[in-house]
N, C-alpha and C. Protein backbone atom coordinates (compact mmCIF):
# COMPACT_ATOMS: atom_id res chain seq x y z
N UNK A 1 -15.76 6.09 -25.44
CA UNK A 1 -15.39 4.74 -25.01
C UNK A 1 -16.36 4.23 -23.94
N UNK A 2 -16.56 4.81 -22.81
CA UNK A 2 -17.55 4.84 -21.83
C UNK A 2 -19.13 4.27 -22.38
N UNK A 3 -19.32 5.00 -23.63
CA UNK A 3 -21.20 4.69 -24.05
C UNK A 3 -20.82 3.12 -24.79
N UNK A 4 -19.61 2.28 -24.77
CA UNK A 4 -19.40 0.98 -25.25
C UNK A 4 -19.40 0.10 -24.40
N UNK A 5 -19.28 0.47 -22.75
CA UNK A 5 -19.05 -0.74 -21.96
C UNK A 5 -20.38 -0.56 -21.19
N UNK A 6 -21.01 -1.99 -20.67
CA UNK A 6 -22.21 -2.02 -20.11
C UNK A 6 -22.03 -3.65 -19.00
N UNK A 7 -21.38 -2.42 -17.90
CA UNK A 7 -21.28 -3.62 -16.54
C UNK A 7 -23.10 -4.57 -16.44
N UNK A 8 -22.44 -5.52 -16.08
CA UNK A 8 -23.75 -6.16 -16.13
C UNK A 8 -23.66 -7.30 -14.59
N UNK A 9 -24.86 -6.75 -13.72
CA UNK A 9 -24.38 -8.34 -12.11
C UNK A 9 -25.61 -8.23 -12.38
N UNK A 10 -27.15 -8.50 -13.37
CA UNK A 10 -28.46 -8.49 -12.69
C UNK A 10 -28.11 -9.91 -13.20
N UNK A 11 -27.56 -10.74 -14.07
CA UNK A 11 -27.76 -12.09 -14.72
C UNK A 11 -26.62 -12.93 -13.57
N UNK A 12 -26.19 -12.19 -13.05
CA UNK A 12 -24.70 -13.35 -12.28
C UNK A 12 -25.49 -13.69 -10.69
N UNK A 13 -24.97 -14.45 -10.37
CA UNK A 13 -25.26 -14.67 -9.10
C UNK A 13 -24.72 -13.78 -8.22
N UNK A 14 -26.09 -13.34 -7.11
CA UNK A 14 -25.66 -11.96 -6.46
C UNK A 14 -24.73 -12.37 -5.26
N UNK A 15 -24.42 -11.19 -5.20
CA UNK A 15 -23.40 -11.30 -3.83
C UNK A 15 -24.01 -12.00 -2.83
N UNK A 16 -24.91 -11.76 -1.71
CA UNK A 16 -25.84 -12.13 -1.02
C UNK A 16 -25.71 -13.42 -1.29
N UNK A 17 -25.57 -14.21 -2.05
CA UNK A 17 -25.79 -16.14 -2.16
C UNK A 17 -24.72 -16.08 -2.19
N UNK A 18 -23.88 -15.50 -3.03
CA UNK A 18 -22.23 -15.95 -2.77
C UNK A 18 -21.65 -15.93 -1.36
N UNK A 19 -22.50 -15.02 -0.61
CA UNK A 19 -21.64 -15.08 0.95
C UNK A 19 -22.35 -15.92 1.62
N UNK A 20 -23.83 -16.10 1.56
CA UNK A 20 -24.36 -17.27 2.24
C UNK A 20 -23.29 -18.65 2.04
N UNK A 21 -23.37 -18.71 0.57
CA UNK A 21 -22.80 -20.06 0.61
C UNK A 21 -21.21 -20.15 1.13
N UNK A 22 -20.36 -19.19 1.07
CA UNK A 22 -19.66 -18.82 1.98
C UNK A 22 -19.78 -19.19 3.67
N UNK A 23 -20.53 -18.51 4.16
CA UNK A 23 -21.07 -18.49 5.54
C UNK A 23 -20.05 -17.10 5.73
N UNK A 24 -19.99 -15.59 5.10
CA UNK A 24 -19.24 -14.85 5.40
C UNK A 24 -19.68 -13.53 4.72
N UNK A 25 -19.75 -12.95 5.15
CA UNK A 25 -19.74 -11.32 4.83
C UNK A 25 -18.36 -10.51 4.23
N UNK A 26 -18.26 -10.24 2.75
CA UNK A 26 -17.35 -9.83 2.59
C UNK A 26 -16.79 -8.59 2.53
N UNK A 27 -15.65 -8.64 3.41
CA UNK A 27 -14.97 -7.16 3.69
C UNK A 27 -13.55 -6.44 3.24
N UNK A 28 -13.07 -5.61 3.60
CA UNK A 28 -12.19 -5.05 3.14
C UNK A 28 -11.83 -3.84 4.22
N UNK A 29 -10.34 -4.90 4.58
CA UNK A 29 -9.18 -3.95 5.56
C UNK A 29 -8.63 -3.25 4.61
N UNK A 30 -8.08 -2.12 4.96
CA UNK A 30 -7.15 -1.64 3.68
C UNK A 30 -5.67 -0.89 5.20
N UNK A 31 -4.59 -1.14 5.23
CA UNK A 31 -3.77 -1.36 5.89
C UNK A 31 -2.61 -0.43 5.01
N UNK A 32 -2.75 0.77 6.27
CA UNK A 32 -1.43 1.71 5.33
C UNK A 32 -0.47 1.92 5.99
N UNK A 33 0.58 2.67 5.88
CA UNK A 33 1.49 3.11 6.72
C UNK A 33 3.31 3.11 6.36
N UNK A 34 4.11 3.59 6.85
CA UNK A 34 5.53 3.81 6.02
C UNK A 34 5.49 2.24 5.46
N UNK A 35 7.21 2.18 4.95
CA UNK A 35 7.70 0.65 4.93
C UNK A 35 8.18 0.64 6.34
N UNK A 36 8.24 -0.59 6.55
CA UNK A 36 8.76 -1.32 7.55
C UNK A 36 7.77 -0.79 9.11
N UNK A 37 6.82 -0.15 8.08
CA UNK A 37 6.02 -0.25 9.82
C UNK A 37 5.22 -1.29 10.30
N UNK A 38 5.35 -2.52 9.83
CA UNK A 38 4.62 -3.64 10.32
C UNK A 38 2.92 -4.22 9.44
N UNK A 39 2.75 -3.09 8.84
CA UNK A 39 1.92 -3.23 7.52
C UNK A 39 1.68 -5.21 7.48
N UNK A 40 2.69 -5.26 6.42
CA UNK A 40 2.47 -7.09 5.95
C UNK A 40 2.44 -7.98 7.43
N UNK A 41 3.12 -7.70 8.12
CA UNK A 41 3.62 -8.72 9.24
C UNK A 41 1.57 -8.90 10.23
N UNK A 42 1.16 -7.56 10.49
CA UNK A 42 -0.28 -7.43 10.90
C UNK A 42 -1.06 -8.57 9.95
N UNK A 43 -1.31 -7.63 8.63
CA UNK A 43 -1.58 -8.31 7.61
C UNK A 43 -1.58 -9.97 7.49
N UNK A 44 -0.61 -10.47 7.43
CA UNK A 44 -0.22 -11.85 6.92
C UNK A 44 -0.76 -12.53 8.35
N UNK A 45 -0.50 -11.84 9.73
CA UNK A 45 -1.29 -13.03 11.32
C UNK A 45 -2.60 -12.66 10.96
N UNK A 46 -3.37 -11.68 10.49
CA UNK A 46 -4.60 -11.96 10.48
C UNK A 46 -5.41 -12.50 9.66
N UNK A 47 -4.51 -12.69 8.05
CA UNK A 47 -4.93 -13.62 7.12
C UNK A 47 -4.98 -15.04 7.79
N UNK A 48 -3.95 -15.65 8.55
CA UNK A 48 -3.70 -16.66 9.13
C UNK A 48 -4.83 -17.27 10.17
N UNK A 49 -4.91 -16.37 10.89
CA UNK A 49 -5.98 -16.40 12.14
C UNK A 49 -7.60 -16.63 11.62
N UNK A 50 -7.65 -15.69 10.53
CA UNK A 50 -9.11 -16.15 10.08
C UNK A 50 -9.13 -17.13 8.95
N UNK A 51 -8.36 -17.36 8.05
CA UNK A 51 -7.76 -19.35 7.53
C UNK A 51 -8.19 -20.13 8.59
N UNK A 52 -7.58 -19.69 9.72
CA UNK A 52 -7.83 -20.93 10.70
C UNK A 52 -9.09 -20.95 11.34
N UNK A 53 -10.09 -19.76 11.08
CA UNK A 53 -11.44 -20.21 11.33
C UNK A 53 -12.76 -20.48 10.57
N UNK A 54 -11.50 -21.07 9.56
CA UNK A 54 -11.99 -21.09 7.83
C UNK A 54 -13.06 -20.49 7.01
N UNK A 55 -12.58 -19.13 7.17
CA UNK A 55 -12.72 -17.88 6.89
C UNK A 55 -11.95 -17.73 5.04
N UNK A 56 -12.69 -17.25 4.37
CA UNK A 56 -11.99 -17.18 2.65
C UNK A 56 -11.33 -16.18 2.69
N UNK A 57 -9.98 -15.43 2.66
CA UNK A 57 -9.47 -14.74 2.89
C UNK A 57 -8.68 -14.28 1.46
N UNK A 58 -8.51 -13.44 1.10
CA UNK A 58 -7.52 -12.54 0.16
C UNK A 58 -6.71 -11.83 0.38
N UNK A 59 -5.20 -11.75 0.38
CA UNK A 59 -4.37 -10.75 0.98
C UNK A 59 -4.17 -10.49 -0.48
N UNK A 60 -3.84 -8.93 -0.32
CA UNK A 60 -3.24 -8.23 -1.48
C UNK A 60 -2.09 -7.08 -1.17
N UNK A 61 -1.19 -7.85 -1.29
CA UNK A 61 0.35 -7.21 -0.53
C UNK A 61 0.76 -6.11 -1.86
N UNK A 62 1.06 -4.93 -1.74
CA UNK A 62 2.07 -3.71 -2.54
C UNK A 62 3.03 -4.68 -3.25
N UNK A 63 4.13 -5.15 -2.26
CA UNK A 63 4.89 -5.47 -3.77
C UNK A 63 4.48 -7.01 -4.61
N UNK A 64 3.61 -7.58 -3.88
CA UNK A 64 3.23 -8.53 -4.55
C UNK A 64 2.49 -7.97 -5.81
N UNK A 65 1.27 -7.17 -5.77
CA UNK A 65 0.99 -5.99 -6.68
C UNK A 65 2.00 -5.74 -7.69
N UNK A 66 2.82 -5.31 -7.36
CA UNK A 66 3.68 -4.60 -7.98
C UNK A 66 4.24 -5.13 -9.04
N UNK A 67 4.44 -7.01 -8.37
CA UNK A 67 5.27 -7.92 -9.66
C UNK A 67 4.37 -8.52 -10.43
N UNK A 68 2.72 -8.21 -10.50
CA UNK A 68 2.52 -8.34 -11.25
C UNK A 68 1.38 -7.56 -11.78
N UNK A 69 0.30 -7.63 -11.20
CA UNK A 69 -1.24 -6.83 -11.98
C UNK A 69 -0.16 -5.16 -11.91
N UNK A 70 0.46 -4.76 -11.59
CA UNK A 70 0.91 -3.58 -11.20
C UNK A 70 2.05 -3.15 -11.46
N UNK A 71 2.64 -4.23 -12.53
CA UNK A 71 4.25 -4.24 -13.12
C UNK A 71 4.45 -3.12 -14.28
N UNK A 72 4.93 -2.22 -14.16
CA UNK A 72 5.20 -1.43 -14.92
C UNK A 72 5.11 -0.03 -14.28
N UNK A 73 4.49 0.20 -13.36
CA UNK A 73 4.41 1.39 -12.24
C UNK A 73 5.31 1.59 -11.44
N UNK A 74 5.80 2.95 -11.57
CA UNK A 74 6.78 3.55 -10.78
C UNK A 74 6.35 4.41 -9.31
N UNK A 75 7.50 5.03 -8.77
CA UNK A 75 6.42 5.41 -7.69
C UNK A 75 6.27 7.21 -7.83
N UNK A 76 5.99 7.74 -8.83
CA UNK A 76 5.44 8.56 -9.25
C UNK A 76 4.44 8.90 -8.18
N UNK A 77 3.72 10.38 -7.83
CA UNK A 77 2.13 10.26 -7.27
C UNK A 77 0.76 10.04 -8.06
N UNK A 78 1.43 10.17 -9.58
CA UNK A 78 0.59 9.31 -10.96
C UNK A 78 0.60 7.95 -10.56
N UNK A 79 1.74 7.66 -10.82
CA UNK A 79 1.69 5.90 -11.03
C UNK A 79 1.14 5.34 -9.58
N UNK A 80 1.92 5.87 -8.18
CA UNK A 80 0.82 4.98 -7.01
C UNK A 80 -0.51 5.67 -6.84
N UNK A 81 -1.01 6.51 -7.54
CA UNK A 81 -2.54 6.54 -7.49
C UNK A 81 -3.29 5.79 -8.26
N UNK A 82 -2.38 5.61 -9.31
CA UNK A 82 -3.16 4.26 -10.55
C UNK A 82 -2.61 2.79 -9.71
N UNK A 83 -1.57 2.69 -9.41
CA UNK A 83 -1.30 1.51 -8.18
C UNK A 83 -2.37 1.14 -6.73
N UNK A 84 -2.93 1.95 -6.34
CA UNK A 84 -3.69 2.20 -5.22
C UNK A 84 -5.04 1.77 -5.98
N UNK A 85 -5.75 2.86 -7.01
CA UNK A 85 -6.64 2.44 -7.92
C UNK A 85 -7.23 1.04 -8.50
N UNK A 86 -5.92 0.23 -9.11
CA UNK A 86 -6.19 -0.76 -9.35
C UNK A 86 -6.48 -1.67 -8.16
N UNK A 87 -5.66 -1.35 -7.15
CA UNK A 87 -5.55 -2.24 -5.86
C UNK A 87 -7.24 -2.78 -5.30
N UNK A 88 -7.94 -1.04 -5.14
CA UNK A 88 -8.91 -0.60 -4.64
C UNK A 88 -10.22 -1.36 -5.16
N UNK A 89 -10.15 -1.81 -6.98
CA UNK A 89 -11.34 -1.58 -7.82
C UNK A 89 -11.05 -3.19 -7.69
N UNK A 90 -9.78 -3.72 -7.58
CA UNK A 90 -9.39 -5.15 -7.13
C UNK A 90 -10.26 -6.12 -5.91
N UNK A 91 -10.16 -5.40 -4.64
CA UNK A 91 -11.04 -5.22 -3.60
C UNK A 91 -12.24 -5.38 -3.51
N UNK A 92 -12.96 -4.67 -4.57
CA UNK A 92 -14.11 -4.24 -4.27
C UNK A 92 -14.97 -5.34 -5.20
N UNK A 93 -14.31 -6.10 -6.10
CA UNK A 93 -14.62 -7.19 -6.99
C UNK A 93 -14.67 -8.34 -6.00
N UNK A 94 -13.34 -8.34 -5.14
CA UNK A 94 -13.54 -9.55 -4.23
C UNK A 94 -14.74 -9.73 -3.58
N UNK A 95 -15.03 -8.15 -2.40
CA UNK A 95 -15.16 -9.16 -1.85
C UNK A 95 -16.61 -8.47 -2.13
N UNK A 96 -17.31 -8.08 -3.07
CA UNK A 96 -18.53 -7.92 -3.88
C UNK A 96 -18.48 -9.90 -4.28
N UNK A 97 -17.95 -10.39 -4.52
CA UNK A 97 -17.63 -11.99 -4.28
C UNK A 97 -17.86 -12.73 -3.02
N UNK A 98 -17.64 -12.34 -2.08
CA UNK A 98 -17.62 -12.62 -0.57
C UNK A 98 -16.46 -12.84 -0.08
N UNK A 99 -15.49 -12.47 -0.37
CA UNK A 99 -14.11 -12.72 0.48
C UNK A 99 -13.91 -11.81 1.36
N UNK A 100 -12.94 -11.62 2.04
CA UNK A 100 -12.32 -11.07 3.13
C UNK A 100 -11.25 -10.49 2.86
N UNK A 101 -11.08 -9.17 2.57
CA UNK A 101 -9.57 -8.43 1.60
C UNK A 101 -9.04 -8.25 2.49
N UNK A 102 -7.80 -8.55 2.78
CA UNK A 102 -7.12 -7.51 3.49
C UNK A 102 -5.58 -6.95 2.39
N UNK A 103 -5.49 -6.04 2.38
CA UNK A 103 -4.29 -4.94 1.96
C UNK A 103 -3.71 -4.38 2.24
N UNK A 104 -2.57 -4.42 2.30
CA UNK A 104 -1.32 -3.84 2.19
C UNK A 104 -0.17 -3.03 1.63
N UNK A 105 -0.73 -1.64 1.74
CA UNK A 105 -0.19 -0.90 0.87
C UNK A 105 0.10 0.04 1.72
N UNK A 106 1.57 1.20 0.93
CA UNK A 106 1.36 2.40 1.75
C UNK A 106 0.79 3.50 2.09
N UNK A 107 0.13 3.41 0.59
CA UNK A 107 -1.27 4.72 0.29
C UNK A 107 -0.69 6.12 0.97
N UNK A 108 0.34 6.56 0.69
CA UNK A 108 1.03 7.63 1.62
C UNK A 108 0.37 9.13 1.31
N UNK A 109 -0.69 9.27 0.90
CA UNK A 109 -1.26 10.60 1.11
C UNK A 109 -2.70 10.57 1.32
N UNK A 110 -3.22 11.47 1.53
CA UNK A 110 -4.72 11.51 2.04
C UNK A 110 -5.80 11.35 0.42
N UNK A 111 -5.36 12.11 -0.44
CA UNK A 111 -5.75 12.27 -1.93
C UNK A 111 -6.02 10.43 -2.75
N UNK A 112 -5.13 9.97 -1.78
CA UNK A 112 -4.91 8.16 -2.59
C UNK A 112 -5.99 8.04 -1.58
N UNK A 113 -5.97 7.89 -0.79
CA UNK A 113 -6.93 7.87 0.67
C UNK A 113 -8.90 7.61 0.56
N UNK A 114 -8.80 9.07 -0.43
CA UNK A 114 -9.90 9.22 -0.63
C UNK A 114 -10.38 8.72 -1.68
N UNK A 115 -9.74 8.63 -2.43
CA UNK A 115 -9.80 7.98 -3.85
C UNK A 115 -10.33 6.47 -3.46
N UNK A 116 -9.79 5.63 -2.71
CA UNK A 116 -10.20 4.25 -1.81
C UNK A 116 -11.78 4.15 -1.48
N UNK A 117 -11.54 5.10 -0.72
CA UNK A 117 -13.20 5.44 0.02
C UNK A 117 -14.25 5.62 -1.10
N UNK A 118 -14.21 6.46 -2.24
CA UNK A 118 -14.70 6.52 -3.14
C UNK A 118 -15.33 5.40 -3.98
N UNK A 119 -14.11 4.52 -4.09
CA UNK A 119 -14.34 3.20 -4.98
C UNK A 119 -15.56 1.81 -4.03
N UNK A 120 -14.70 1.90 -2.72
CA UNK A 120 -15.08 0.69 -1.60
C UNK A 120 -15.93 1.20 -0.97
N UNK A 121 -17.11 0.12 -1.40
CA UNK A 121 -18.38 0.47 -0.02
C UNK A 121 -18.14 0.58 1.35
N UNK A 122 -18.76 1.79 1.86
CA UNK A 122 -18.19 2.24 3.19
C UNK A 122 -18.70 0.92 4.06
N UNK A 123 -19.58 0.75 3.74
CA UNK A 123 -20.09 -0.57 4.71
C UNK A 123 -19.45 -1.61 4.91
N UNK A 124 -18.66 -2.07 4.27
CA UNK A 124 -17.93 -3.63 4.03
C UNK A 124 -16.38 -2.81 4.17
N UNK A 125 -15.81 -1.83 4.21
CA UNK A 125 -14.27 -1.24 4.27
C UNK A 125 -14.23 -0.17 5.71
N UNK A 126 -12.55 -0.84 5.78
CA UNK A 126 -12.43 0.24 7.21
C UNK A 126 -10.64 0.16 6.82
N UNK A 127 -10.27 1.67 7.39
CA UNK A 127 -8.93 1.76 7.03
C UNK A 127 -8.12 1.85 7.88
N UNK A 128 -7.07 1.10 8.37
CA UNK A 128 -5.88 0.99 9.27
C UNK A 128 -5.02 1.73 9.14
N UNK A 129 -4.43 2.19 9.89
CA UNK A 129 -3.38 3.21 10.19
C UNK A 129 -2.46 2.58 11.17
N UNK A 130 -1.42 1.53 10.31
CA UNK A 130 -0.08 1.20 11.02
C UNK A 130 0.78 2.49 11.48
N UNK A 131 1.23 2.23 12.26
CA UNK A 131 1.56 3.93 12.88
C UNK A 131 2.76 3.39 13.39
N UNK A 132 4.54 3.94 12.81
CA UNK A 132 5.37 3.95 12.91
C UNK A 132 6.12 5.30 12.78
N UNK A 133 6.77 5.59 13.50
CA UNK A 133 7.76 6.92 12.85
C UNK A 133 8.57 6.63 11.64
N UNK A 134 9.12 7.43 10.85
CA UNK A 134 10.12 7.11 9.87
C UNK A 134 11.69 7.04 10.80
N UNK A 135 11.91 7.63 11.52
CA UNK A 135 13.11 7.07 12.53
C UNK A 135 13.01 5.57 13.19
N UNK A 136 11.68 5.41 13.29
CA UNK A 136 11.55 4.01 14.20
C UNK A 136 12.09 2.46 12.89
N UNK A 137 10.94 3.15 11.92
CA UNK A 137 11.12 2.60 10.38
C UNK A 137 12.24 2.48 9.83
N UNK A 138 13.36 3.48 9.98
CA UNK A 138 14.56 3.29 9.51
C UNK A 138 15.38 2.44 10.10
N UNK A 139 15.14 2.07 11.81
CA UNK A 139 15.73 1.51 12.56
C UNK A 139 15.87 0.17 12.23
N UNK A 140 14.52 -0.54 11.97
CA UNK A 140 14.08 -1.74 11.74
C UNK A 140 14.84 -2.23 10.04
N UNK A 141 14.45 -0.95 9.05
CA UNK A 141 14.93 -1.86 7.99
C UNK A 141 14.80 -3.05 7.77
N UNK A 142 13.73 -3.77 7.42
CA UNK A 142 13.49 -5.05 7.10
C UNK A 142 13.91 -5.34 6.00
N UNK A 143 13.57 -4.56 4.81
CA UNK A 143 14.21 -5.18 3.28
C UNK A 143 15.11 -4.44 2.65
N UNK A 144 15.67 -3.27 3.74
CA UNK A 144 17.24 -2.68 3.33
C UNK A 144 16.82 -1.30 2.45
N UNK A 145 15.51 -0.81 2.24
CA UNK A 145 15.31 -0.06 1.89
C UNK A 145 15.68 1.24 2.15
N UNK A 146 15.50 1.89 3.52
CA UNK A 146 15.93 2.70 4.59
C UNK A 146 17.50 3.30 3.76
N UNK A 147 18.42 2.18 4.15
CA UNK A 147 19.87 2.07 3.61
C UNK A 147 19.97 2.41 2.22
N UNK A 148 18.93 1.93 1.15
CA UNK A 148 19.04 2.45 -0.23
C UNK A 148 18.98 4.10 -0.47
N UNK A 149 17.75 4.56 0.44
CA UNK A 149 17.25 5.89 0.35
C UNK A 149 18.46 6.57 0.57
N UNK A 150 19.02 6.34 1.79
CA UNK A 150 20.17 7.27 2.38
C UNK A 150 21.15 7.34 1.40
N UNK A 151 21.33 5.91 0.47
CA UNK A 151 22.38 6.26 -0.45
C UNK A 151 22.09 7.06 -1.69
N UNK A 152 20.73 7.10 -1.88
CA UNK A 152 20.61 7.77 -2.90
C UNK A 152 20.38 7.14 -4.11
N UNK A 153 20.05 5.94 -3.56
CA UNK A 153 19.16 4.84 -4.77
C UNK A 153 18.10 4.40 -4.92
N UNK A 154 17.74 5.23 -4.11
CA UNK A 154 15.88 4.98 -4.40
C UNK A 154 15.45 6.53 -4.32
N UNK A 155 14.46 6.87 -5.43
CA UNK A 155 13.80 8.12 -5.91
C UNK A 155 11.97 7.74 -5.50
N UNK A 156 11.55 8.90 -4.86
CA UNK A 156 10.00 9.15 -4.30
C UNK A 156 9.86 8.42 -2.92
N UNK A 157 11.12 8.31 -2.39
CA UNK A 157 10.94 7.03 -1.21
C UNK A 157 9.83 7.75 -0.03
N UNK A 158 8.66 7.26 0.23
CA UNK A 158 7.02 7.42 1.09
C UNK A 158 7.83 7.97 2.32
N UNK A 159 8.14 9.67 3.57
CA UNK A 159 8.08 9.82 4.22
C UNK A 159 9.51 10.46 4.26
N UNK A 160 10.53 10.14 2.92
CA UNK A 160 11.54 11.80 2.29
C UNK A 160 11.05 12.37 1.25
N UNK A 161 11.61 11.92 0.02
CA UNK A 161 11.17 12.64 -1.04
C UNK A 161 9.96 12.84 -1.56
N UNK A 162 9.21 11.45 -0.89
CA UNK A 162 7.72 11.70 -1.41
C UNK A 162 6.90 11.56 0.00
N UNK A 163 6.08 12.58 0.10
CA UNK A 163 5.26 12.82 1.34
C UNK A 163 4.49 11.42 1.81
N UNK A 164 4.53 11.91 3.11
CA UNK A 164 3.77 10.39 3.60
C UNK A 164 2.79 11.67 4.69
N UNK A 165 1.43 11.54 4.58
CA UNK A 165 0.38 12.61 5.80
C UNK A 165 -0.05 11.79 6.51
N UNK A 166 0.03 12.25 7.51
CA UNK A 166 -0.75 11.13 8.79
C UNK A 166 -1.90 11.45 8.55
N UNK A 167 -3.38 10.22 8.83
CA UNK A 167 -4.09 10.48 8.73
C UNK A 167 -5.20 11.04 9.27
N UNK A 168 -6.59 11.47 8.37
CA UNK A 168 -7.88 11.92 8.95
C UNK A 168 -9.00 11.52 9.49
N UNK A 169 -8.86 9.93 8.14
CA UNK A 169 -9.74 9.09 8.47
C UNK A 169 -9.96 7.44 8.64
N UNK A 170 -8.96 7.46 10.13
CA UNK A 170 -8.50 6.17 9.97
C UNK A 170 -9.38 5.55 11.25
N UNK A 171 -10.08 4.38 10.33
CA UNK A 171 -11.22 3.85 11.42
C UNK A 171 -10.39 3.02 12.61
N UNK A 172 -8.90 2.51 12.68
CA UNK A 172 -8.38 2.03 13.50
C UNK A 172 -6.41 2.44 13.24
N UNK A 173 -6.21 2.68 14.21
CA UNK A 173 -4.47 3.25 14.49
C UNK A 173 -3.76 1.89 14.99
N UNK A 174 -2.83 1.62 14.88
CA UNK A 174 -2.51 0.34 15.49
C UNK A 174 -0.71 0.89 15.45
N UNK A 175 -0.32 1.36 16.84
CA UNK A 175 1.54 2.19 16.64
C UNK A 175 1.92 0.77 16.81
N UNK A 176 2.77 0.41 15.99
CA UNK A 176 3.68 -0.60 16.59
C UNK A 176 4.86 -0.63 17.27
N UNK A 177 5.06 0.68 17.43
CA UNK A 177 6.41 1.29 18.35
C UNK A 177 5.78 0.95 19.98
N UNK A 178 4.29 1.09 19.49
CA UNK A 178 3.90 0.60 21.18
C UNK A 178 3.34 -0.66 21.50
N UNK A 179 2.82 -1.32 20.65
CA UNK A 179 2.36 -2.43 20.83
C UNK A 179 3.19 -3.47 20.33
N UNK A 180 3.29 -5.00 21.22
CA UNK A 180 3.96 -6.33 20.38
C UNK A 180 3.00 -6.39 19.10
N UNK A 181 3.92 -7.37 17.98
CA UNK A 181 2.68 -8.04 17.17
C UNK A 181 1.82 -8.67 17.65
N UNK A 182 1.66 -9.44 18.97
CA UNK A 182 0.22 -10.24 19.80
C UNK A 182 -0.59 -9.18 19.61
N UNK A 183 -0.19 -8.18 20.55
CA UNK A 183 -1.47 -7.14 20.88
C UNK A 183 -1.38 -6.57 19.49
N UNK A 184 -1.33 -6.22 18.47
CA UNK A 184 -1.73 -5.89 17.06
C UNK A 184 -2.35 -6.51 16.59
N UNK A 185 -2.46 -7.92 16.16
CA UNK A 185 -2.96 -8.86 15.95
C UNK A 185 -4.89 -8.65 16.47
N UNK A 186 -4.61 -8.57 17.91
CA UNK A 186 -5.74 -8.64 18.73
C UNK A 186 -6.19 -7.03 18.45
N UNK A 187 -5.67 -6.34 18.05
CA UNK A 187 -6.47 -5.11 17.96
C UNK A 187 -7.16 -4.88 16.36
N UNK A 188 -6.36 -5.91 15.71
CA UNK A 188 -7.27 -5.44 13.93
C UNK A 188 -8.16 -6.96 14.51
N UNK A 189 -8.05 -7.63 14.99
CA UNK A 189 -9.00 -9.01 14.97
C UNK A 189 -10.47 -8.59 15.55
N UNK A 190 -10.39 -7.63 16.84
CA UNK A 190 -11.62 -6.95 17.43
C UNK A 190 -11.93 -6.10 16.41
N UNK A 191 -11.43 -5.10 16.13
CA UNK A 191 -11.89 -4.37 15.07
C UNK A 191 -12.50 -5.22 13.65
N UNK A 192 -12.10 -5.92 13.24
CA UNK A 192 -12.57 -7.41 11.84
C UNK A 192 -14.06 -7.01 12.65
N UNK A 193 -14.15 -8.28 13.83
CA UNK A 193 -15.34 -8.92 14.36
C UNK A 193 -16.37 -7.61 14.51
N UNK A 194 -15.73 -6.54 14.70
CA UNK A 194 -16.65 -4.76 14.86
C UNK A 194 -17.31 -4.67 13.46
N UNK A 195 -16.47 -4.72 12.46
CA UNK A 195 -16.42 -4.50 10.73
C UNK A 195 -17.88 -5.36 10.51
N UNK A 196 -17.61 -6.81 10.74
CA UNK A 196 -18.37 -7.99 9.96
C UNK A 196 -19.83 -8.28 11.38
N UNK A 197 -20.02 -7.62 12.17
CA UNK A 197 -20.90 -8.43 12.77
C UNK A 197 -22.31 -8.49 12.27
């Protein structure tokens, strides 16, 4: 199958003019960590913040994923490595385009981890490490998930049944048990301006 497909960018317009005409260098956050550790909420102020310095931006949220390029995946460590996968090869199209990815996923093992790094040019990607406890995470419960697990209605849940590893190689940590969302905000925004200068 492989000796049938023949990627082709020497005839398309290269990246390089696409970001000029942009005025932007395109990158890729990739943003992991339990549920409810503040993941989307980071995510979504810094999509916002660089909109507002009209900046081309792409967010690519897990369950947004999920309902659709990604509908049919369970949370297997098969299915979110092909979930992560697609996410990743998603990414790397953008912002080989010139956009600005940022993502939101939980990527809960080091193996999905690397698999990322593999796909995304190290140069244009850096990986966040939302840093919550699963006690802190349960506390918060934002979409009632927490409450499902305990009952016993949700199977592979990231940090019981299915492992969640802290990580090895995380170019920025951001605990939100210690920091407000302001100072989060301001810590992936310095880190961006570190990424793209």
């Amino acid at each position: 199958m492989s000796d049938n497909i023949h990627p082709e960018y020497e005839r398309q317009v290269s990246p390089e003019a696409k970001q000029e005409l942009l005025g932007q260098r395109g990158a890729v956050l990739w943003l992991y960590g339990l549920s409810g550790s503040g993941k989307s909420t980071i995510a979504n102020a810094l999509e916002h913040k660089l909109h507002a310095e009209g900046r081309y931006v792409v967010m690519l949220d897990g369950d947004n994923l999920r309902s659709g390029i990604n509908a049919g995946l369970g949370f297997t460590d098969e299915d979110r490595n092909e979930n992560i996968r697609r996410a990743a090869e998603l990414a790397k199209l953008l912002s080989r385009n010139g956009a600005i990815v940022i993502l939101s996923l939980i990527t809960p093992q080091e193996k999905f981890r690397a698999q990322v790094r593999s796909i995304i040019p190290q140069d244009i990607y850096s990986e966040v490490y939302v840093k919550a406890s699963f006690d802190a995470c349960k506390q918060r419960d934002v979409k009632g998930l927490y409450a499902k697990q305990a009952a016993g209605e949700i199977k592979h849940f990231s940090g019981a049944q299915s492992t969640f590893e802290e990580p090895q190689n995380a170019d920025l940590i951001i605990d939100t048990v210690a920091l407000t969302e302001a100072e989060s905000l301001d810590a992936i925004y310095t880190h961006y301006k570190f990424l793209t200068k």
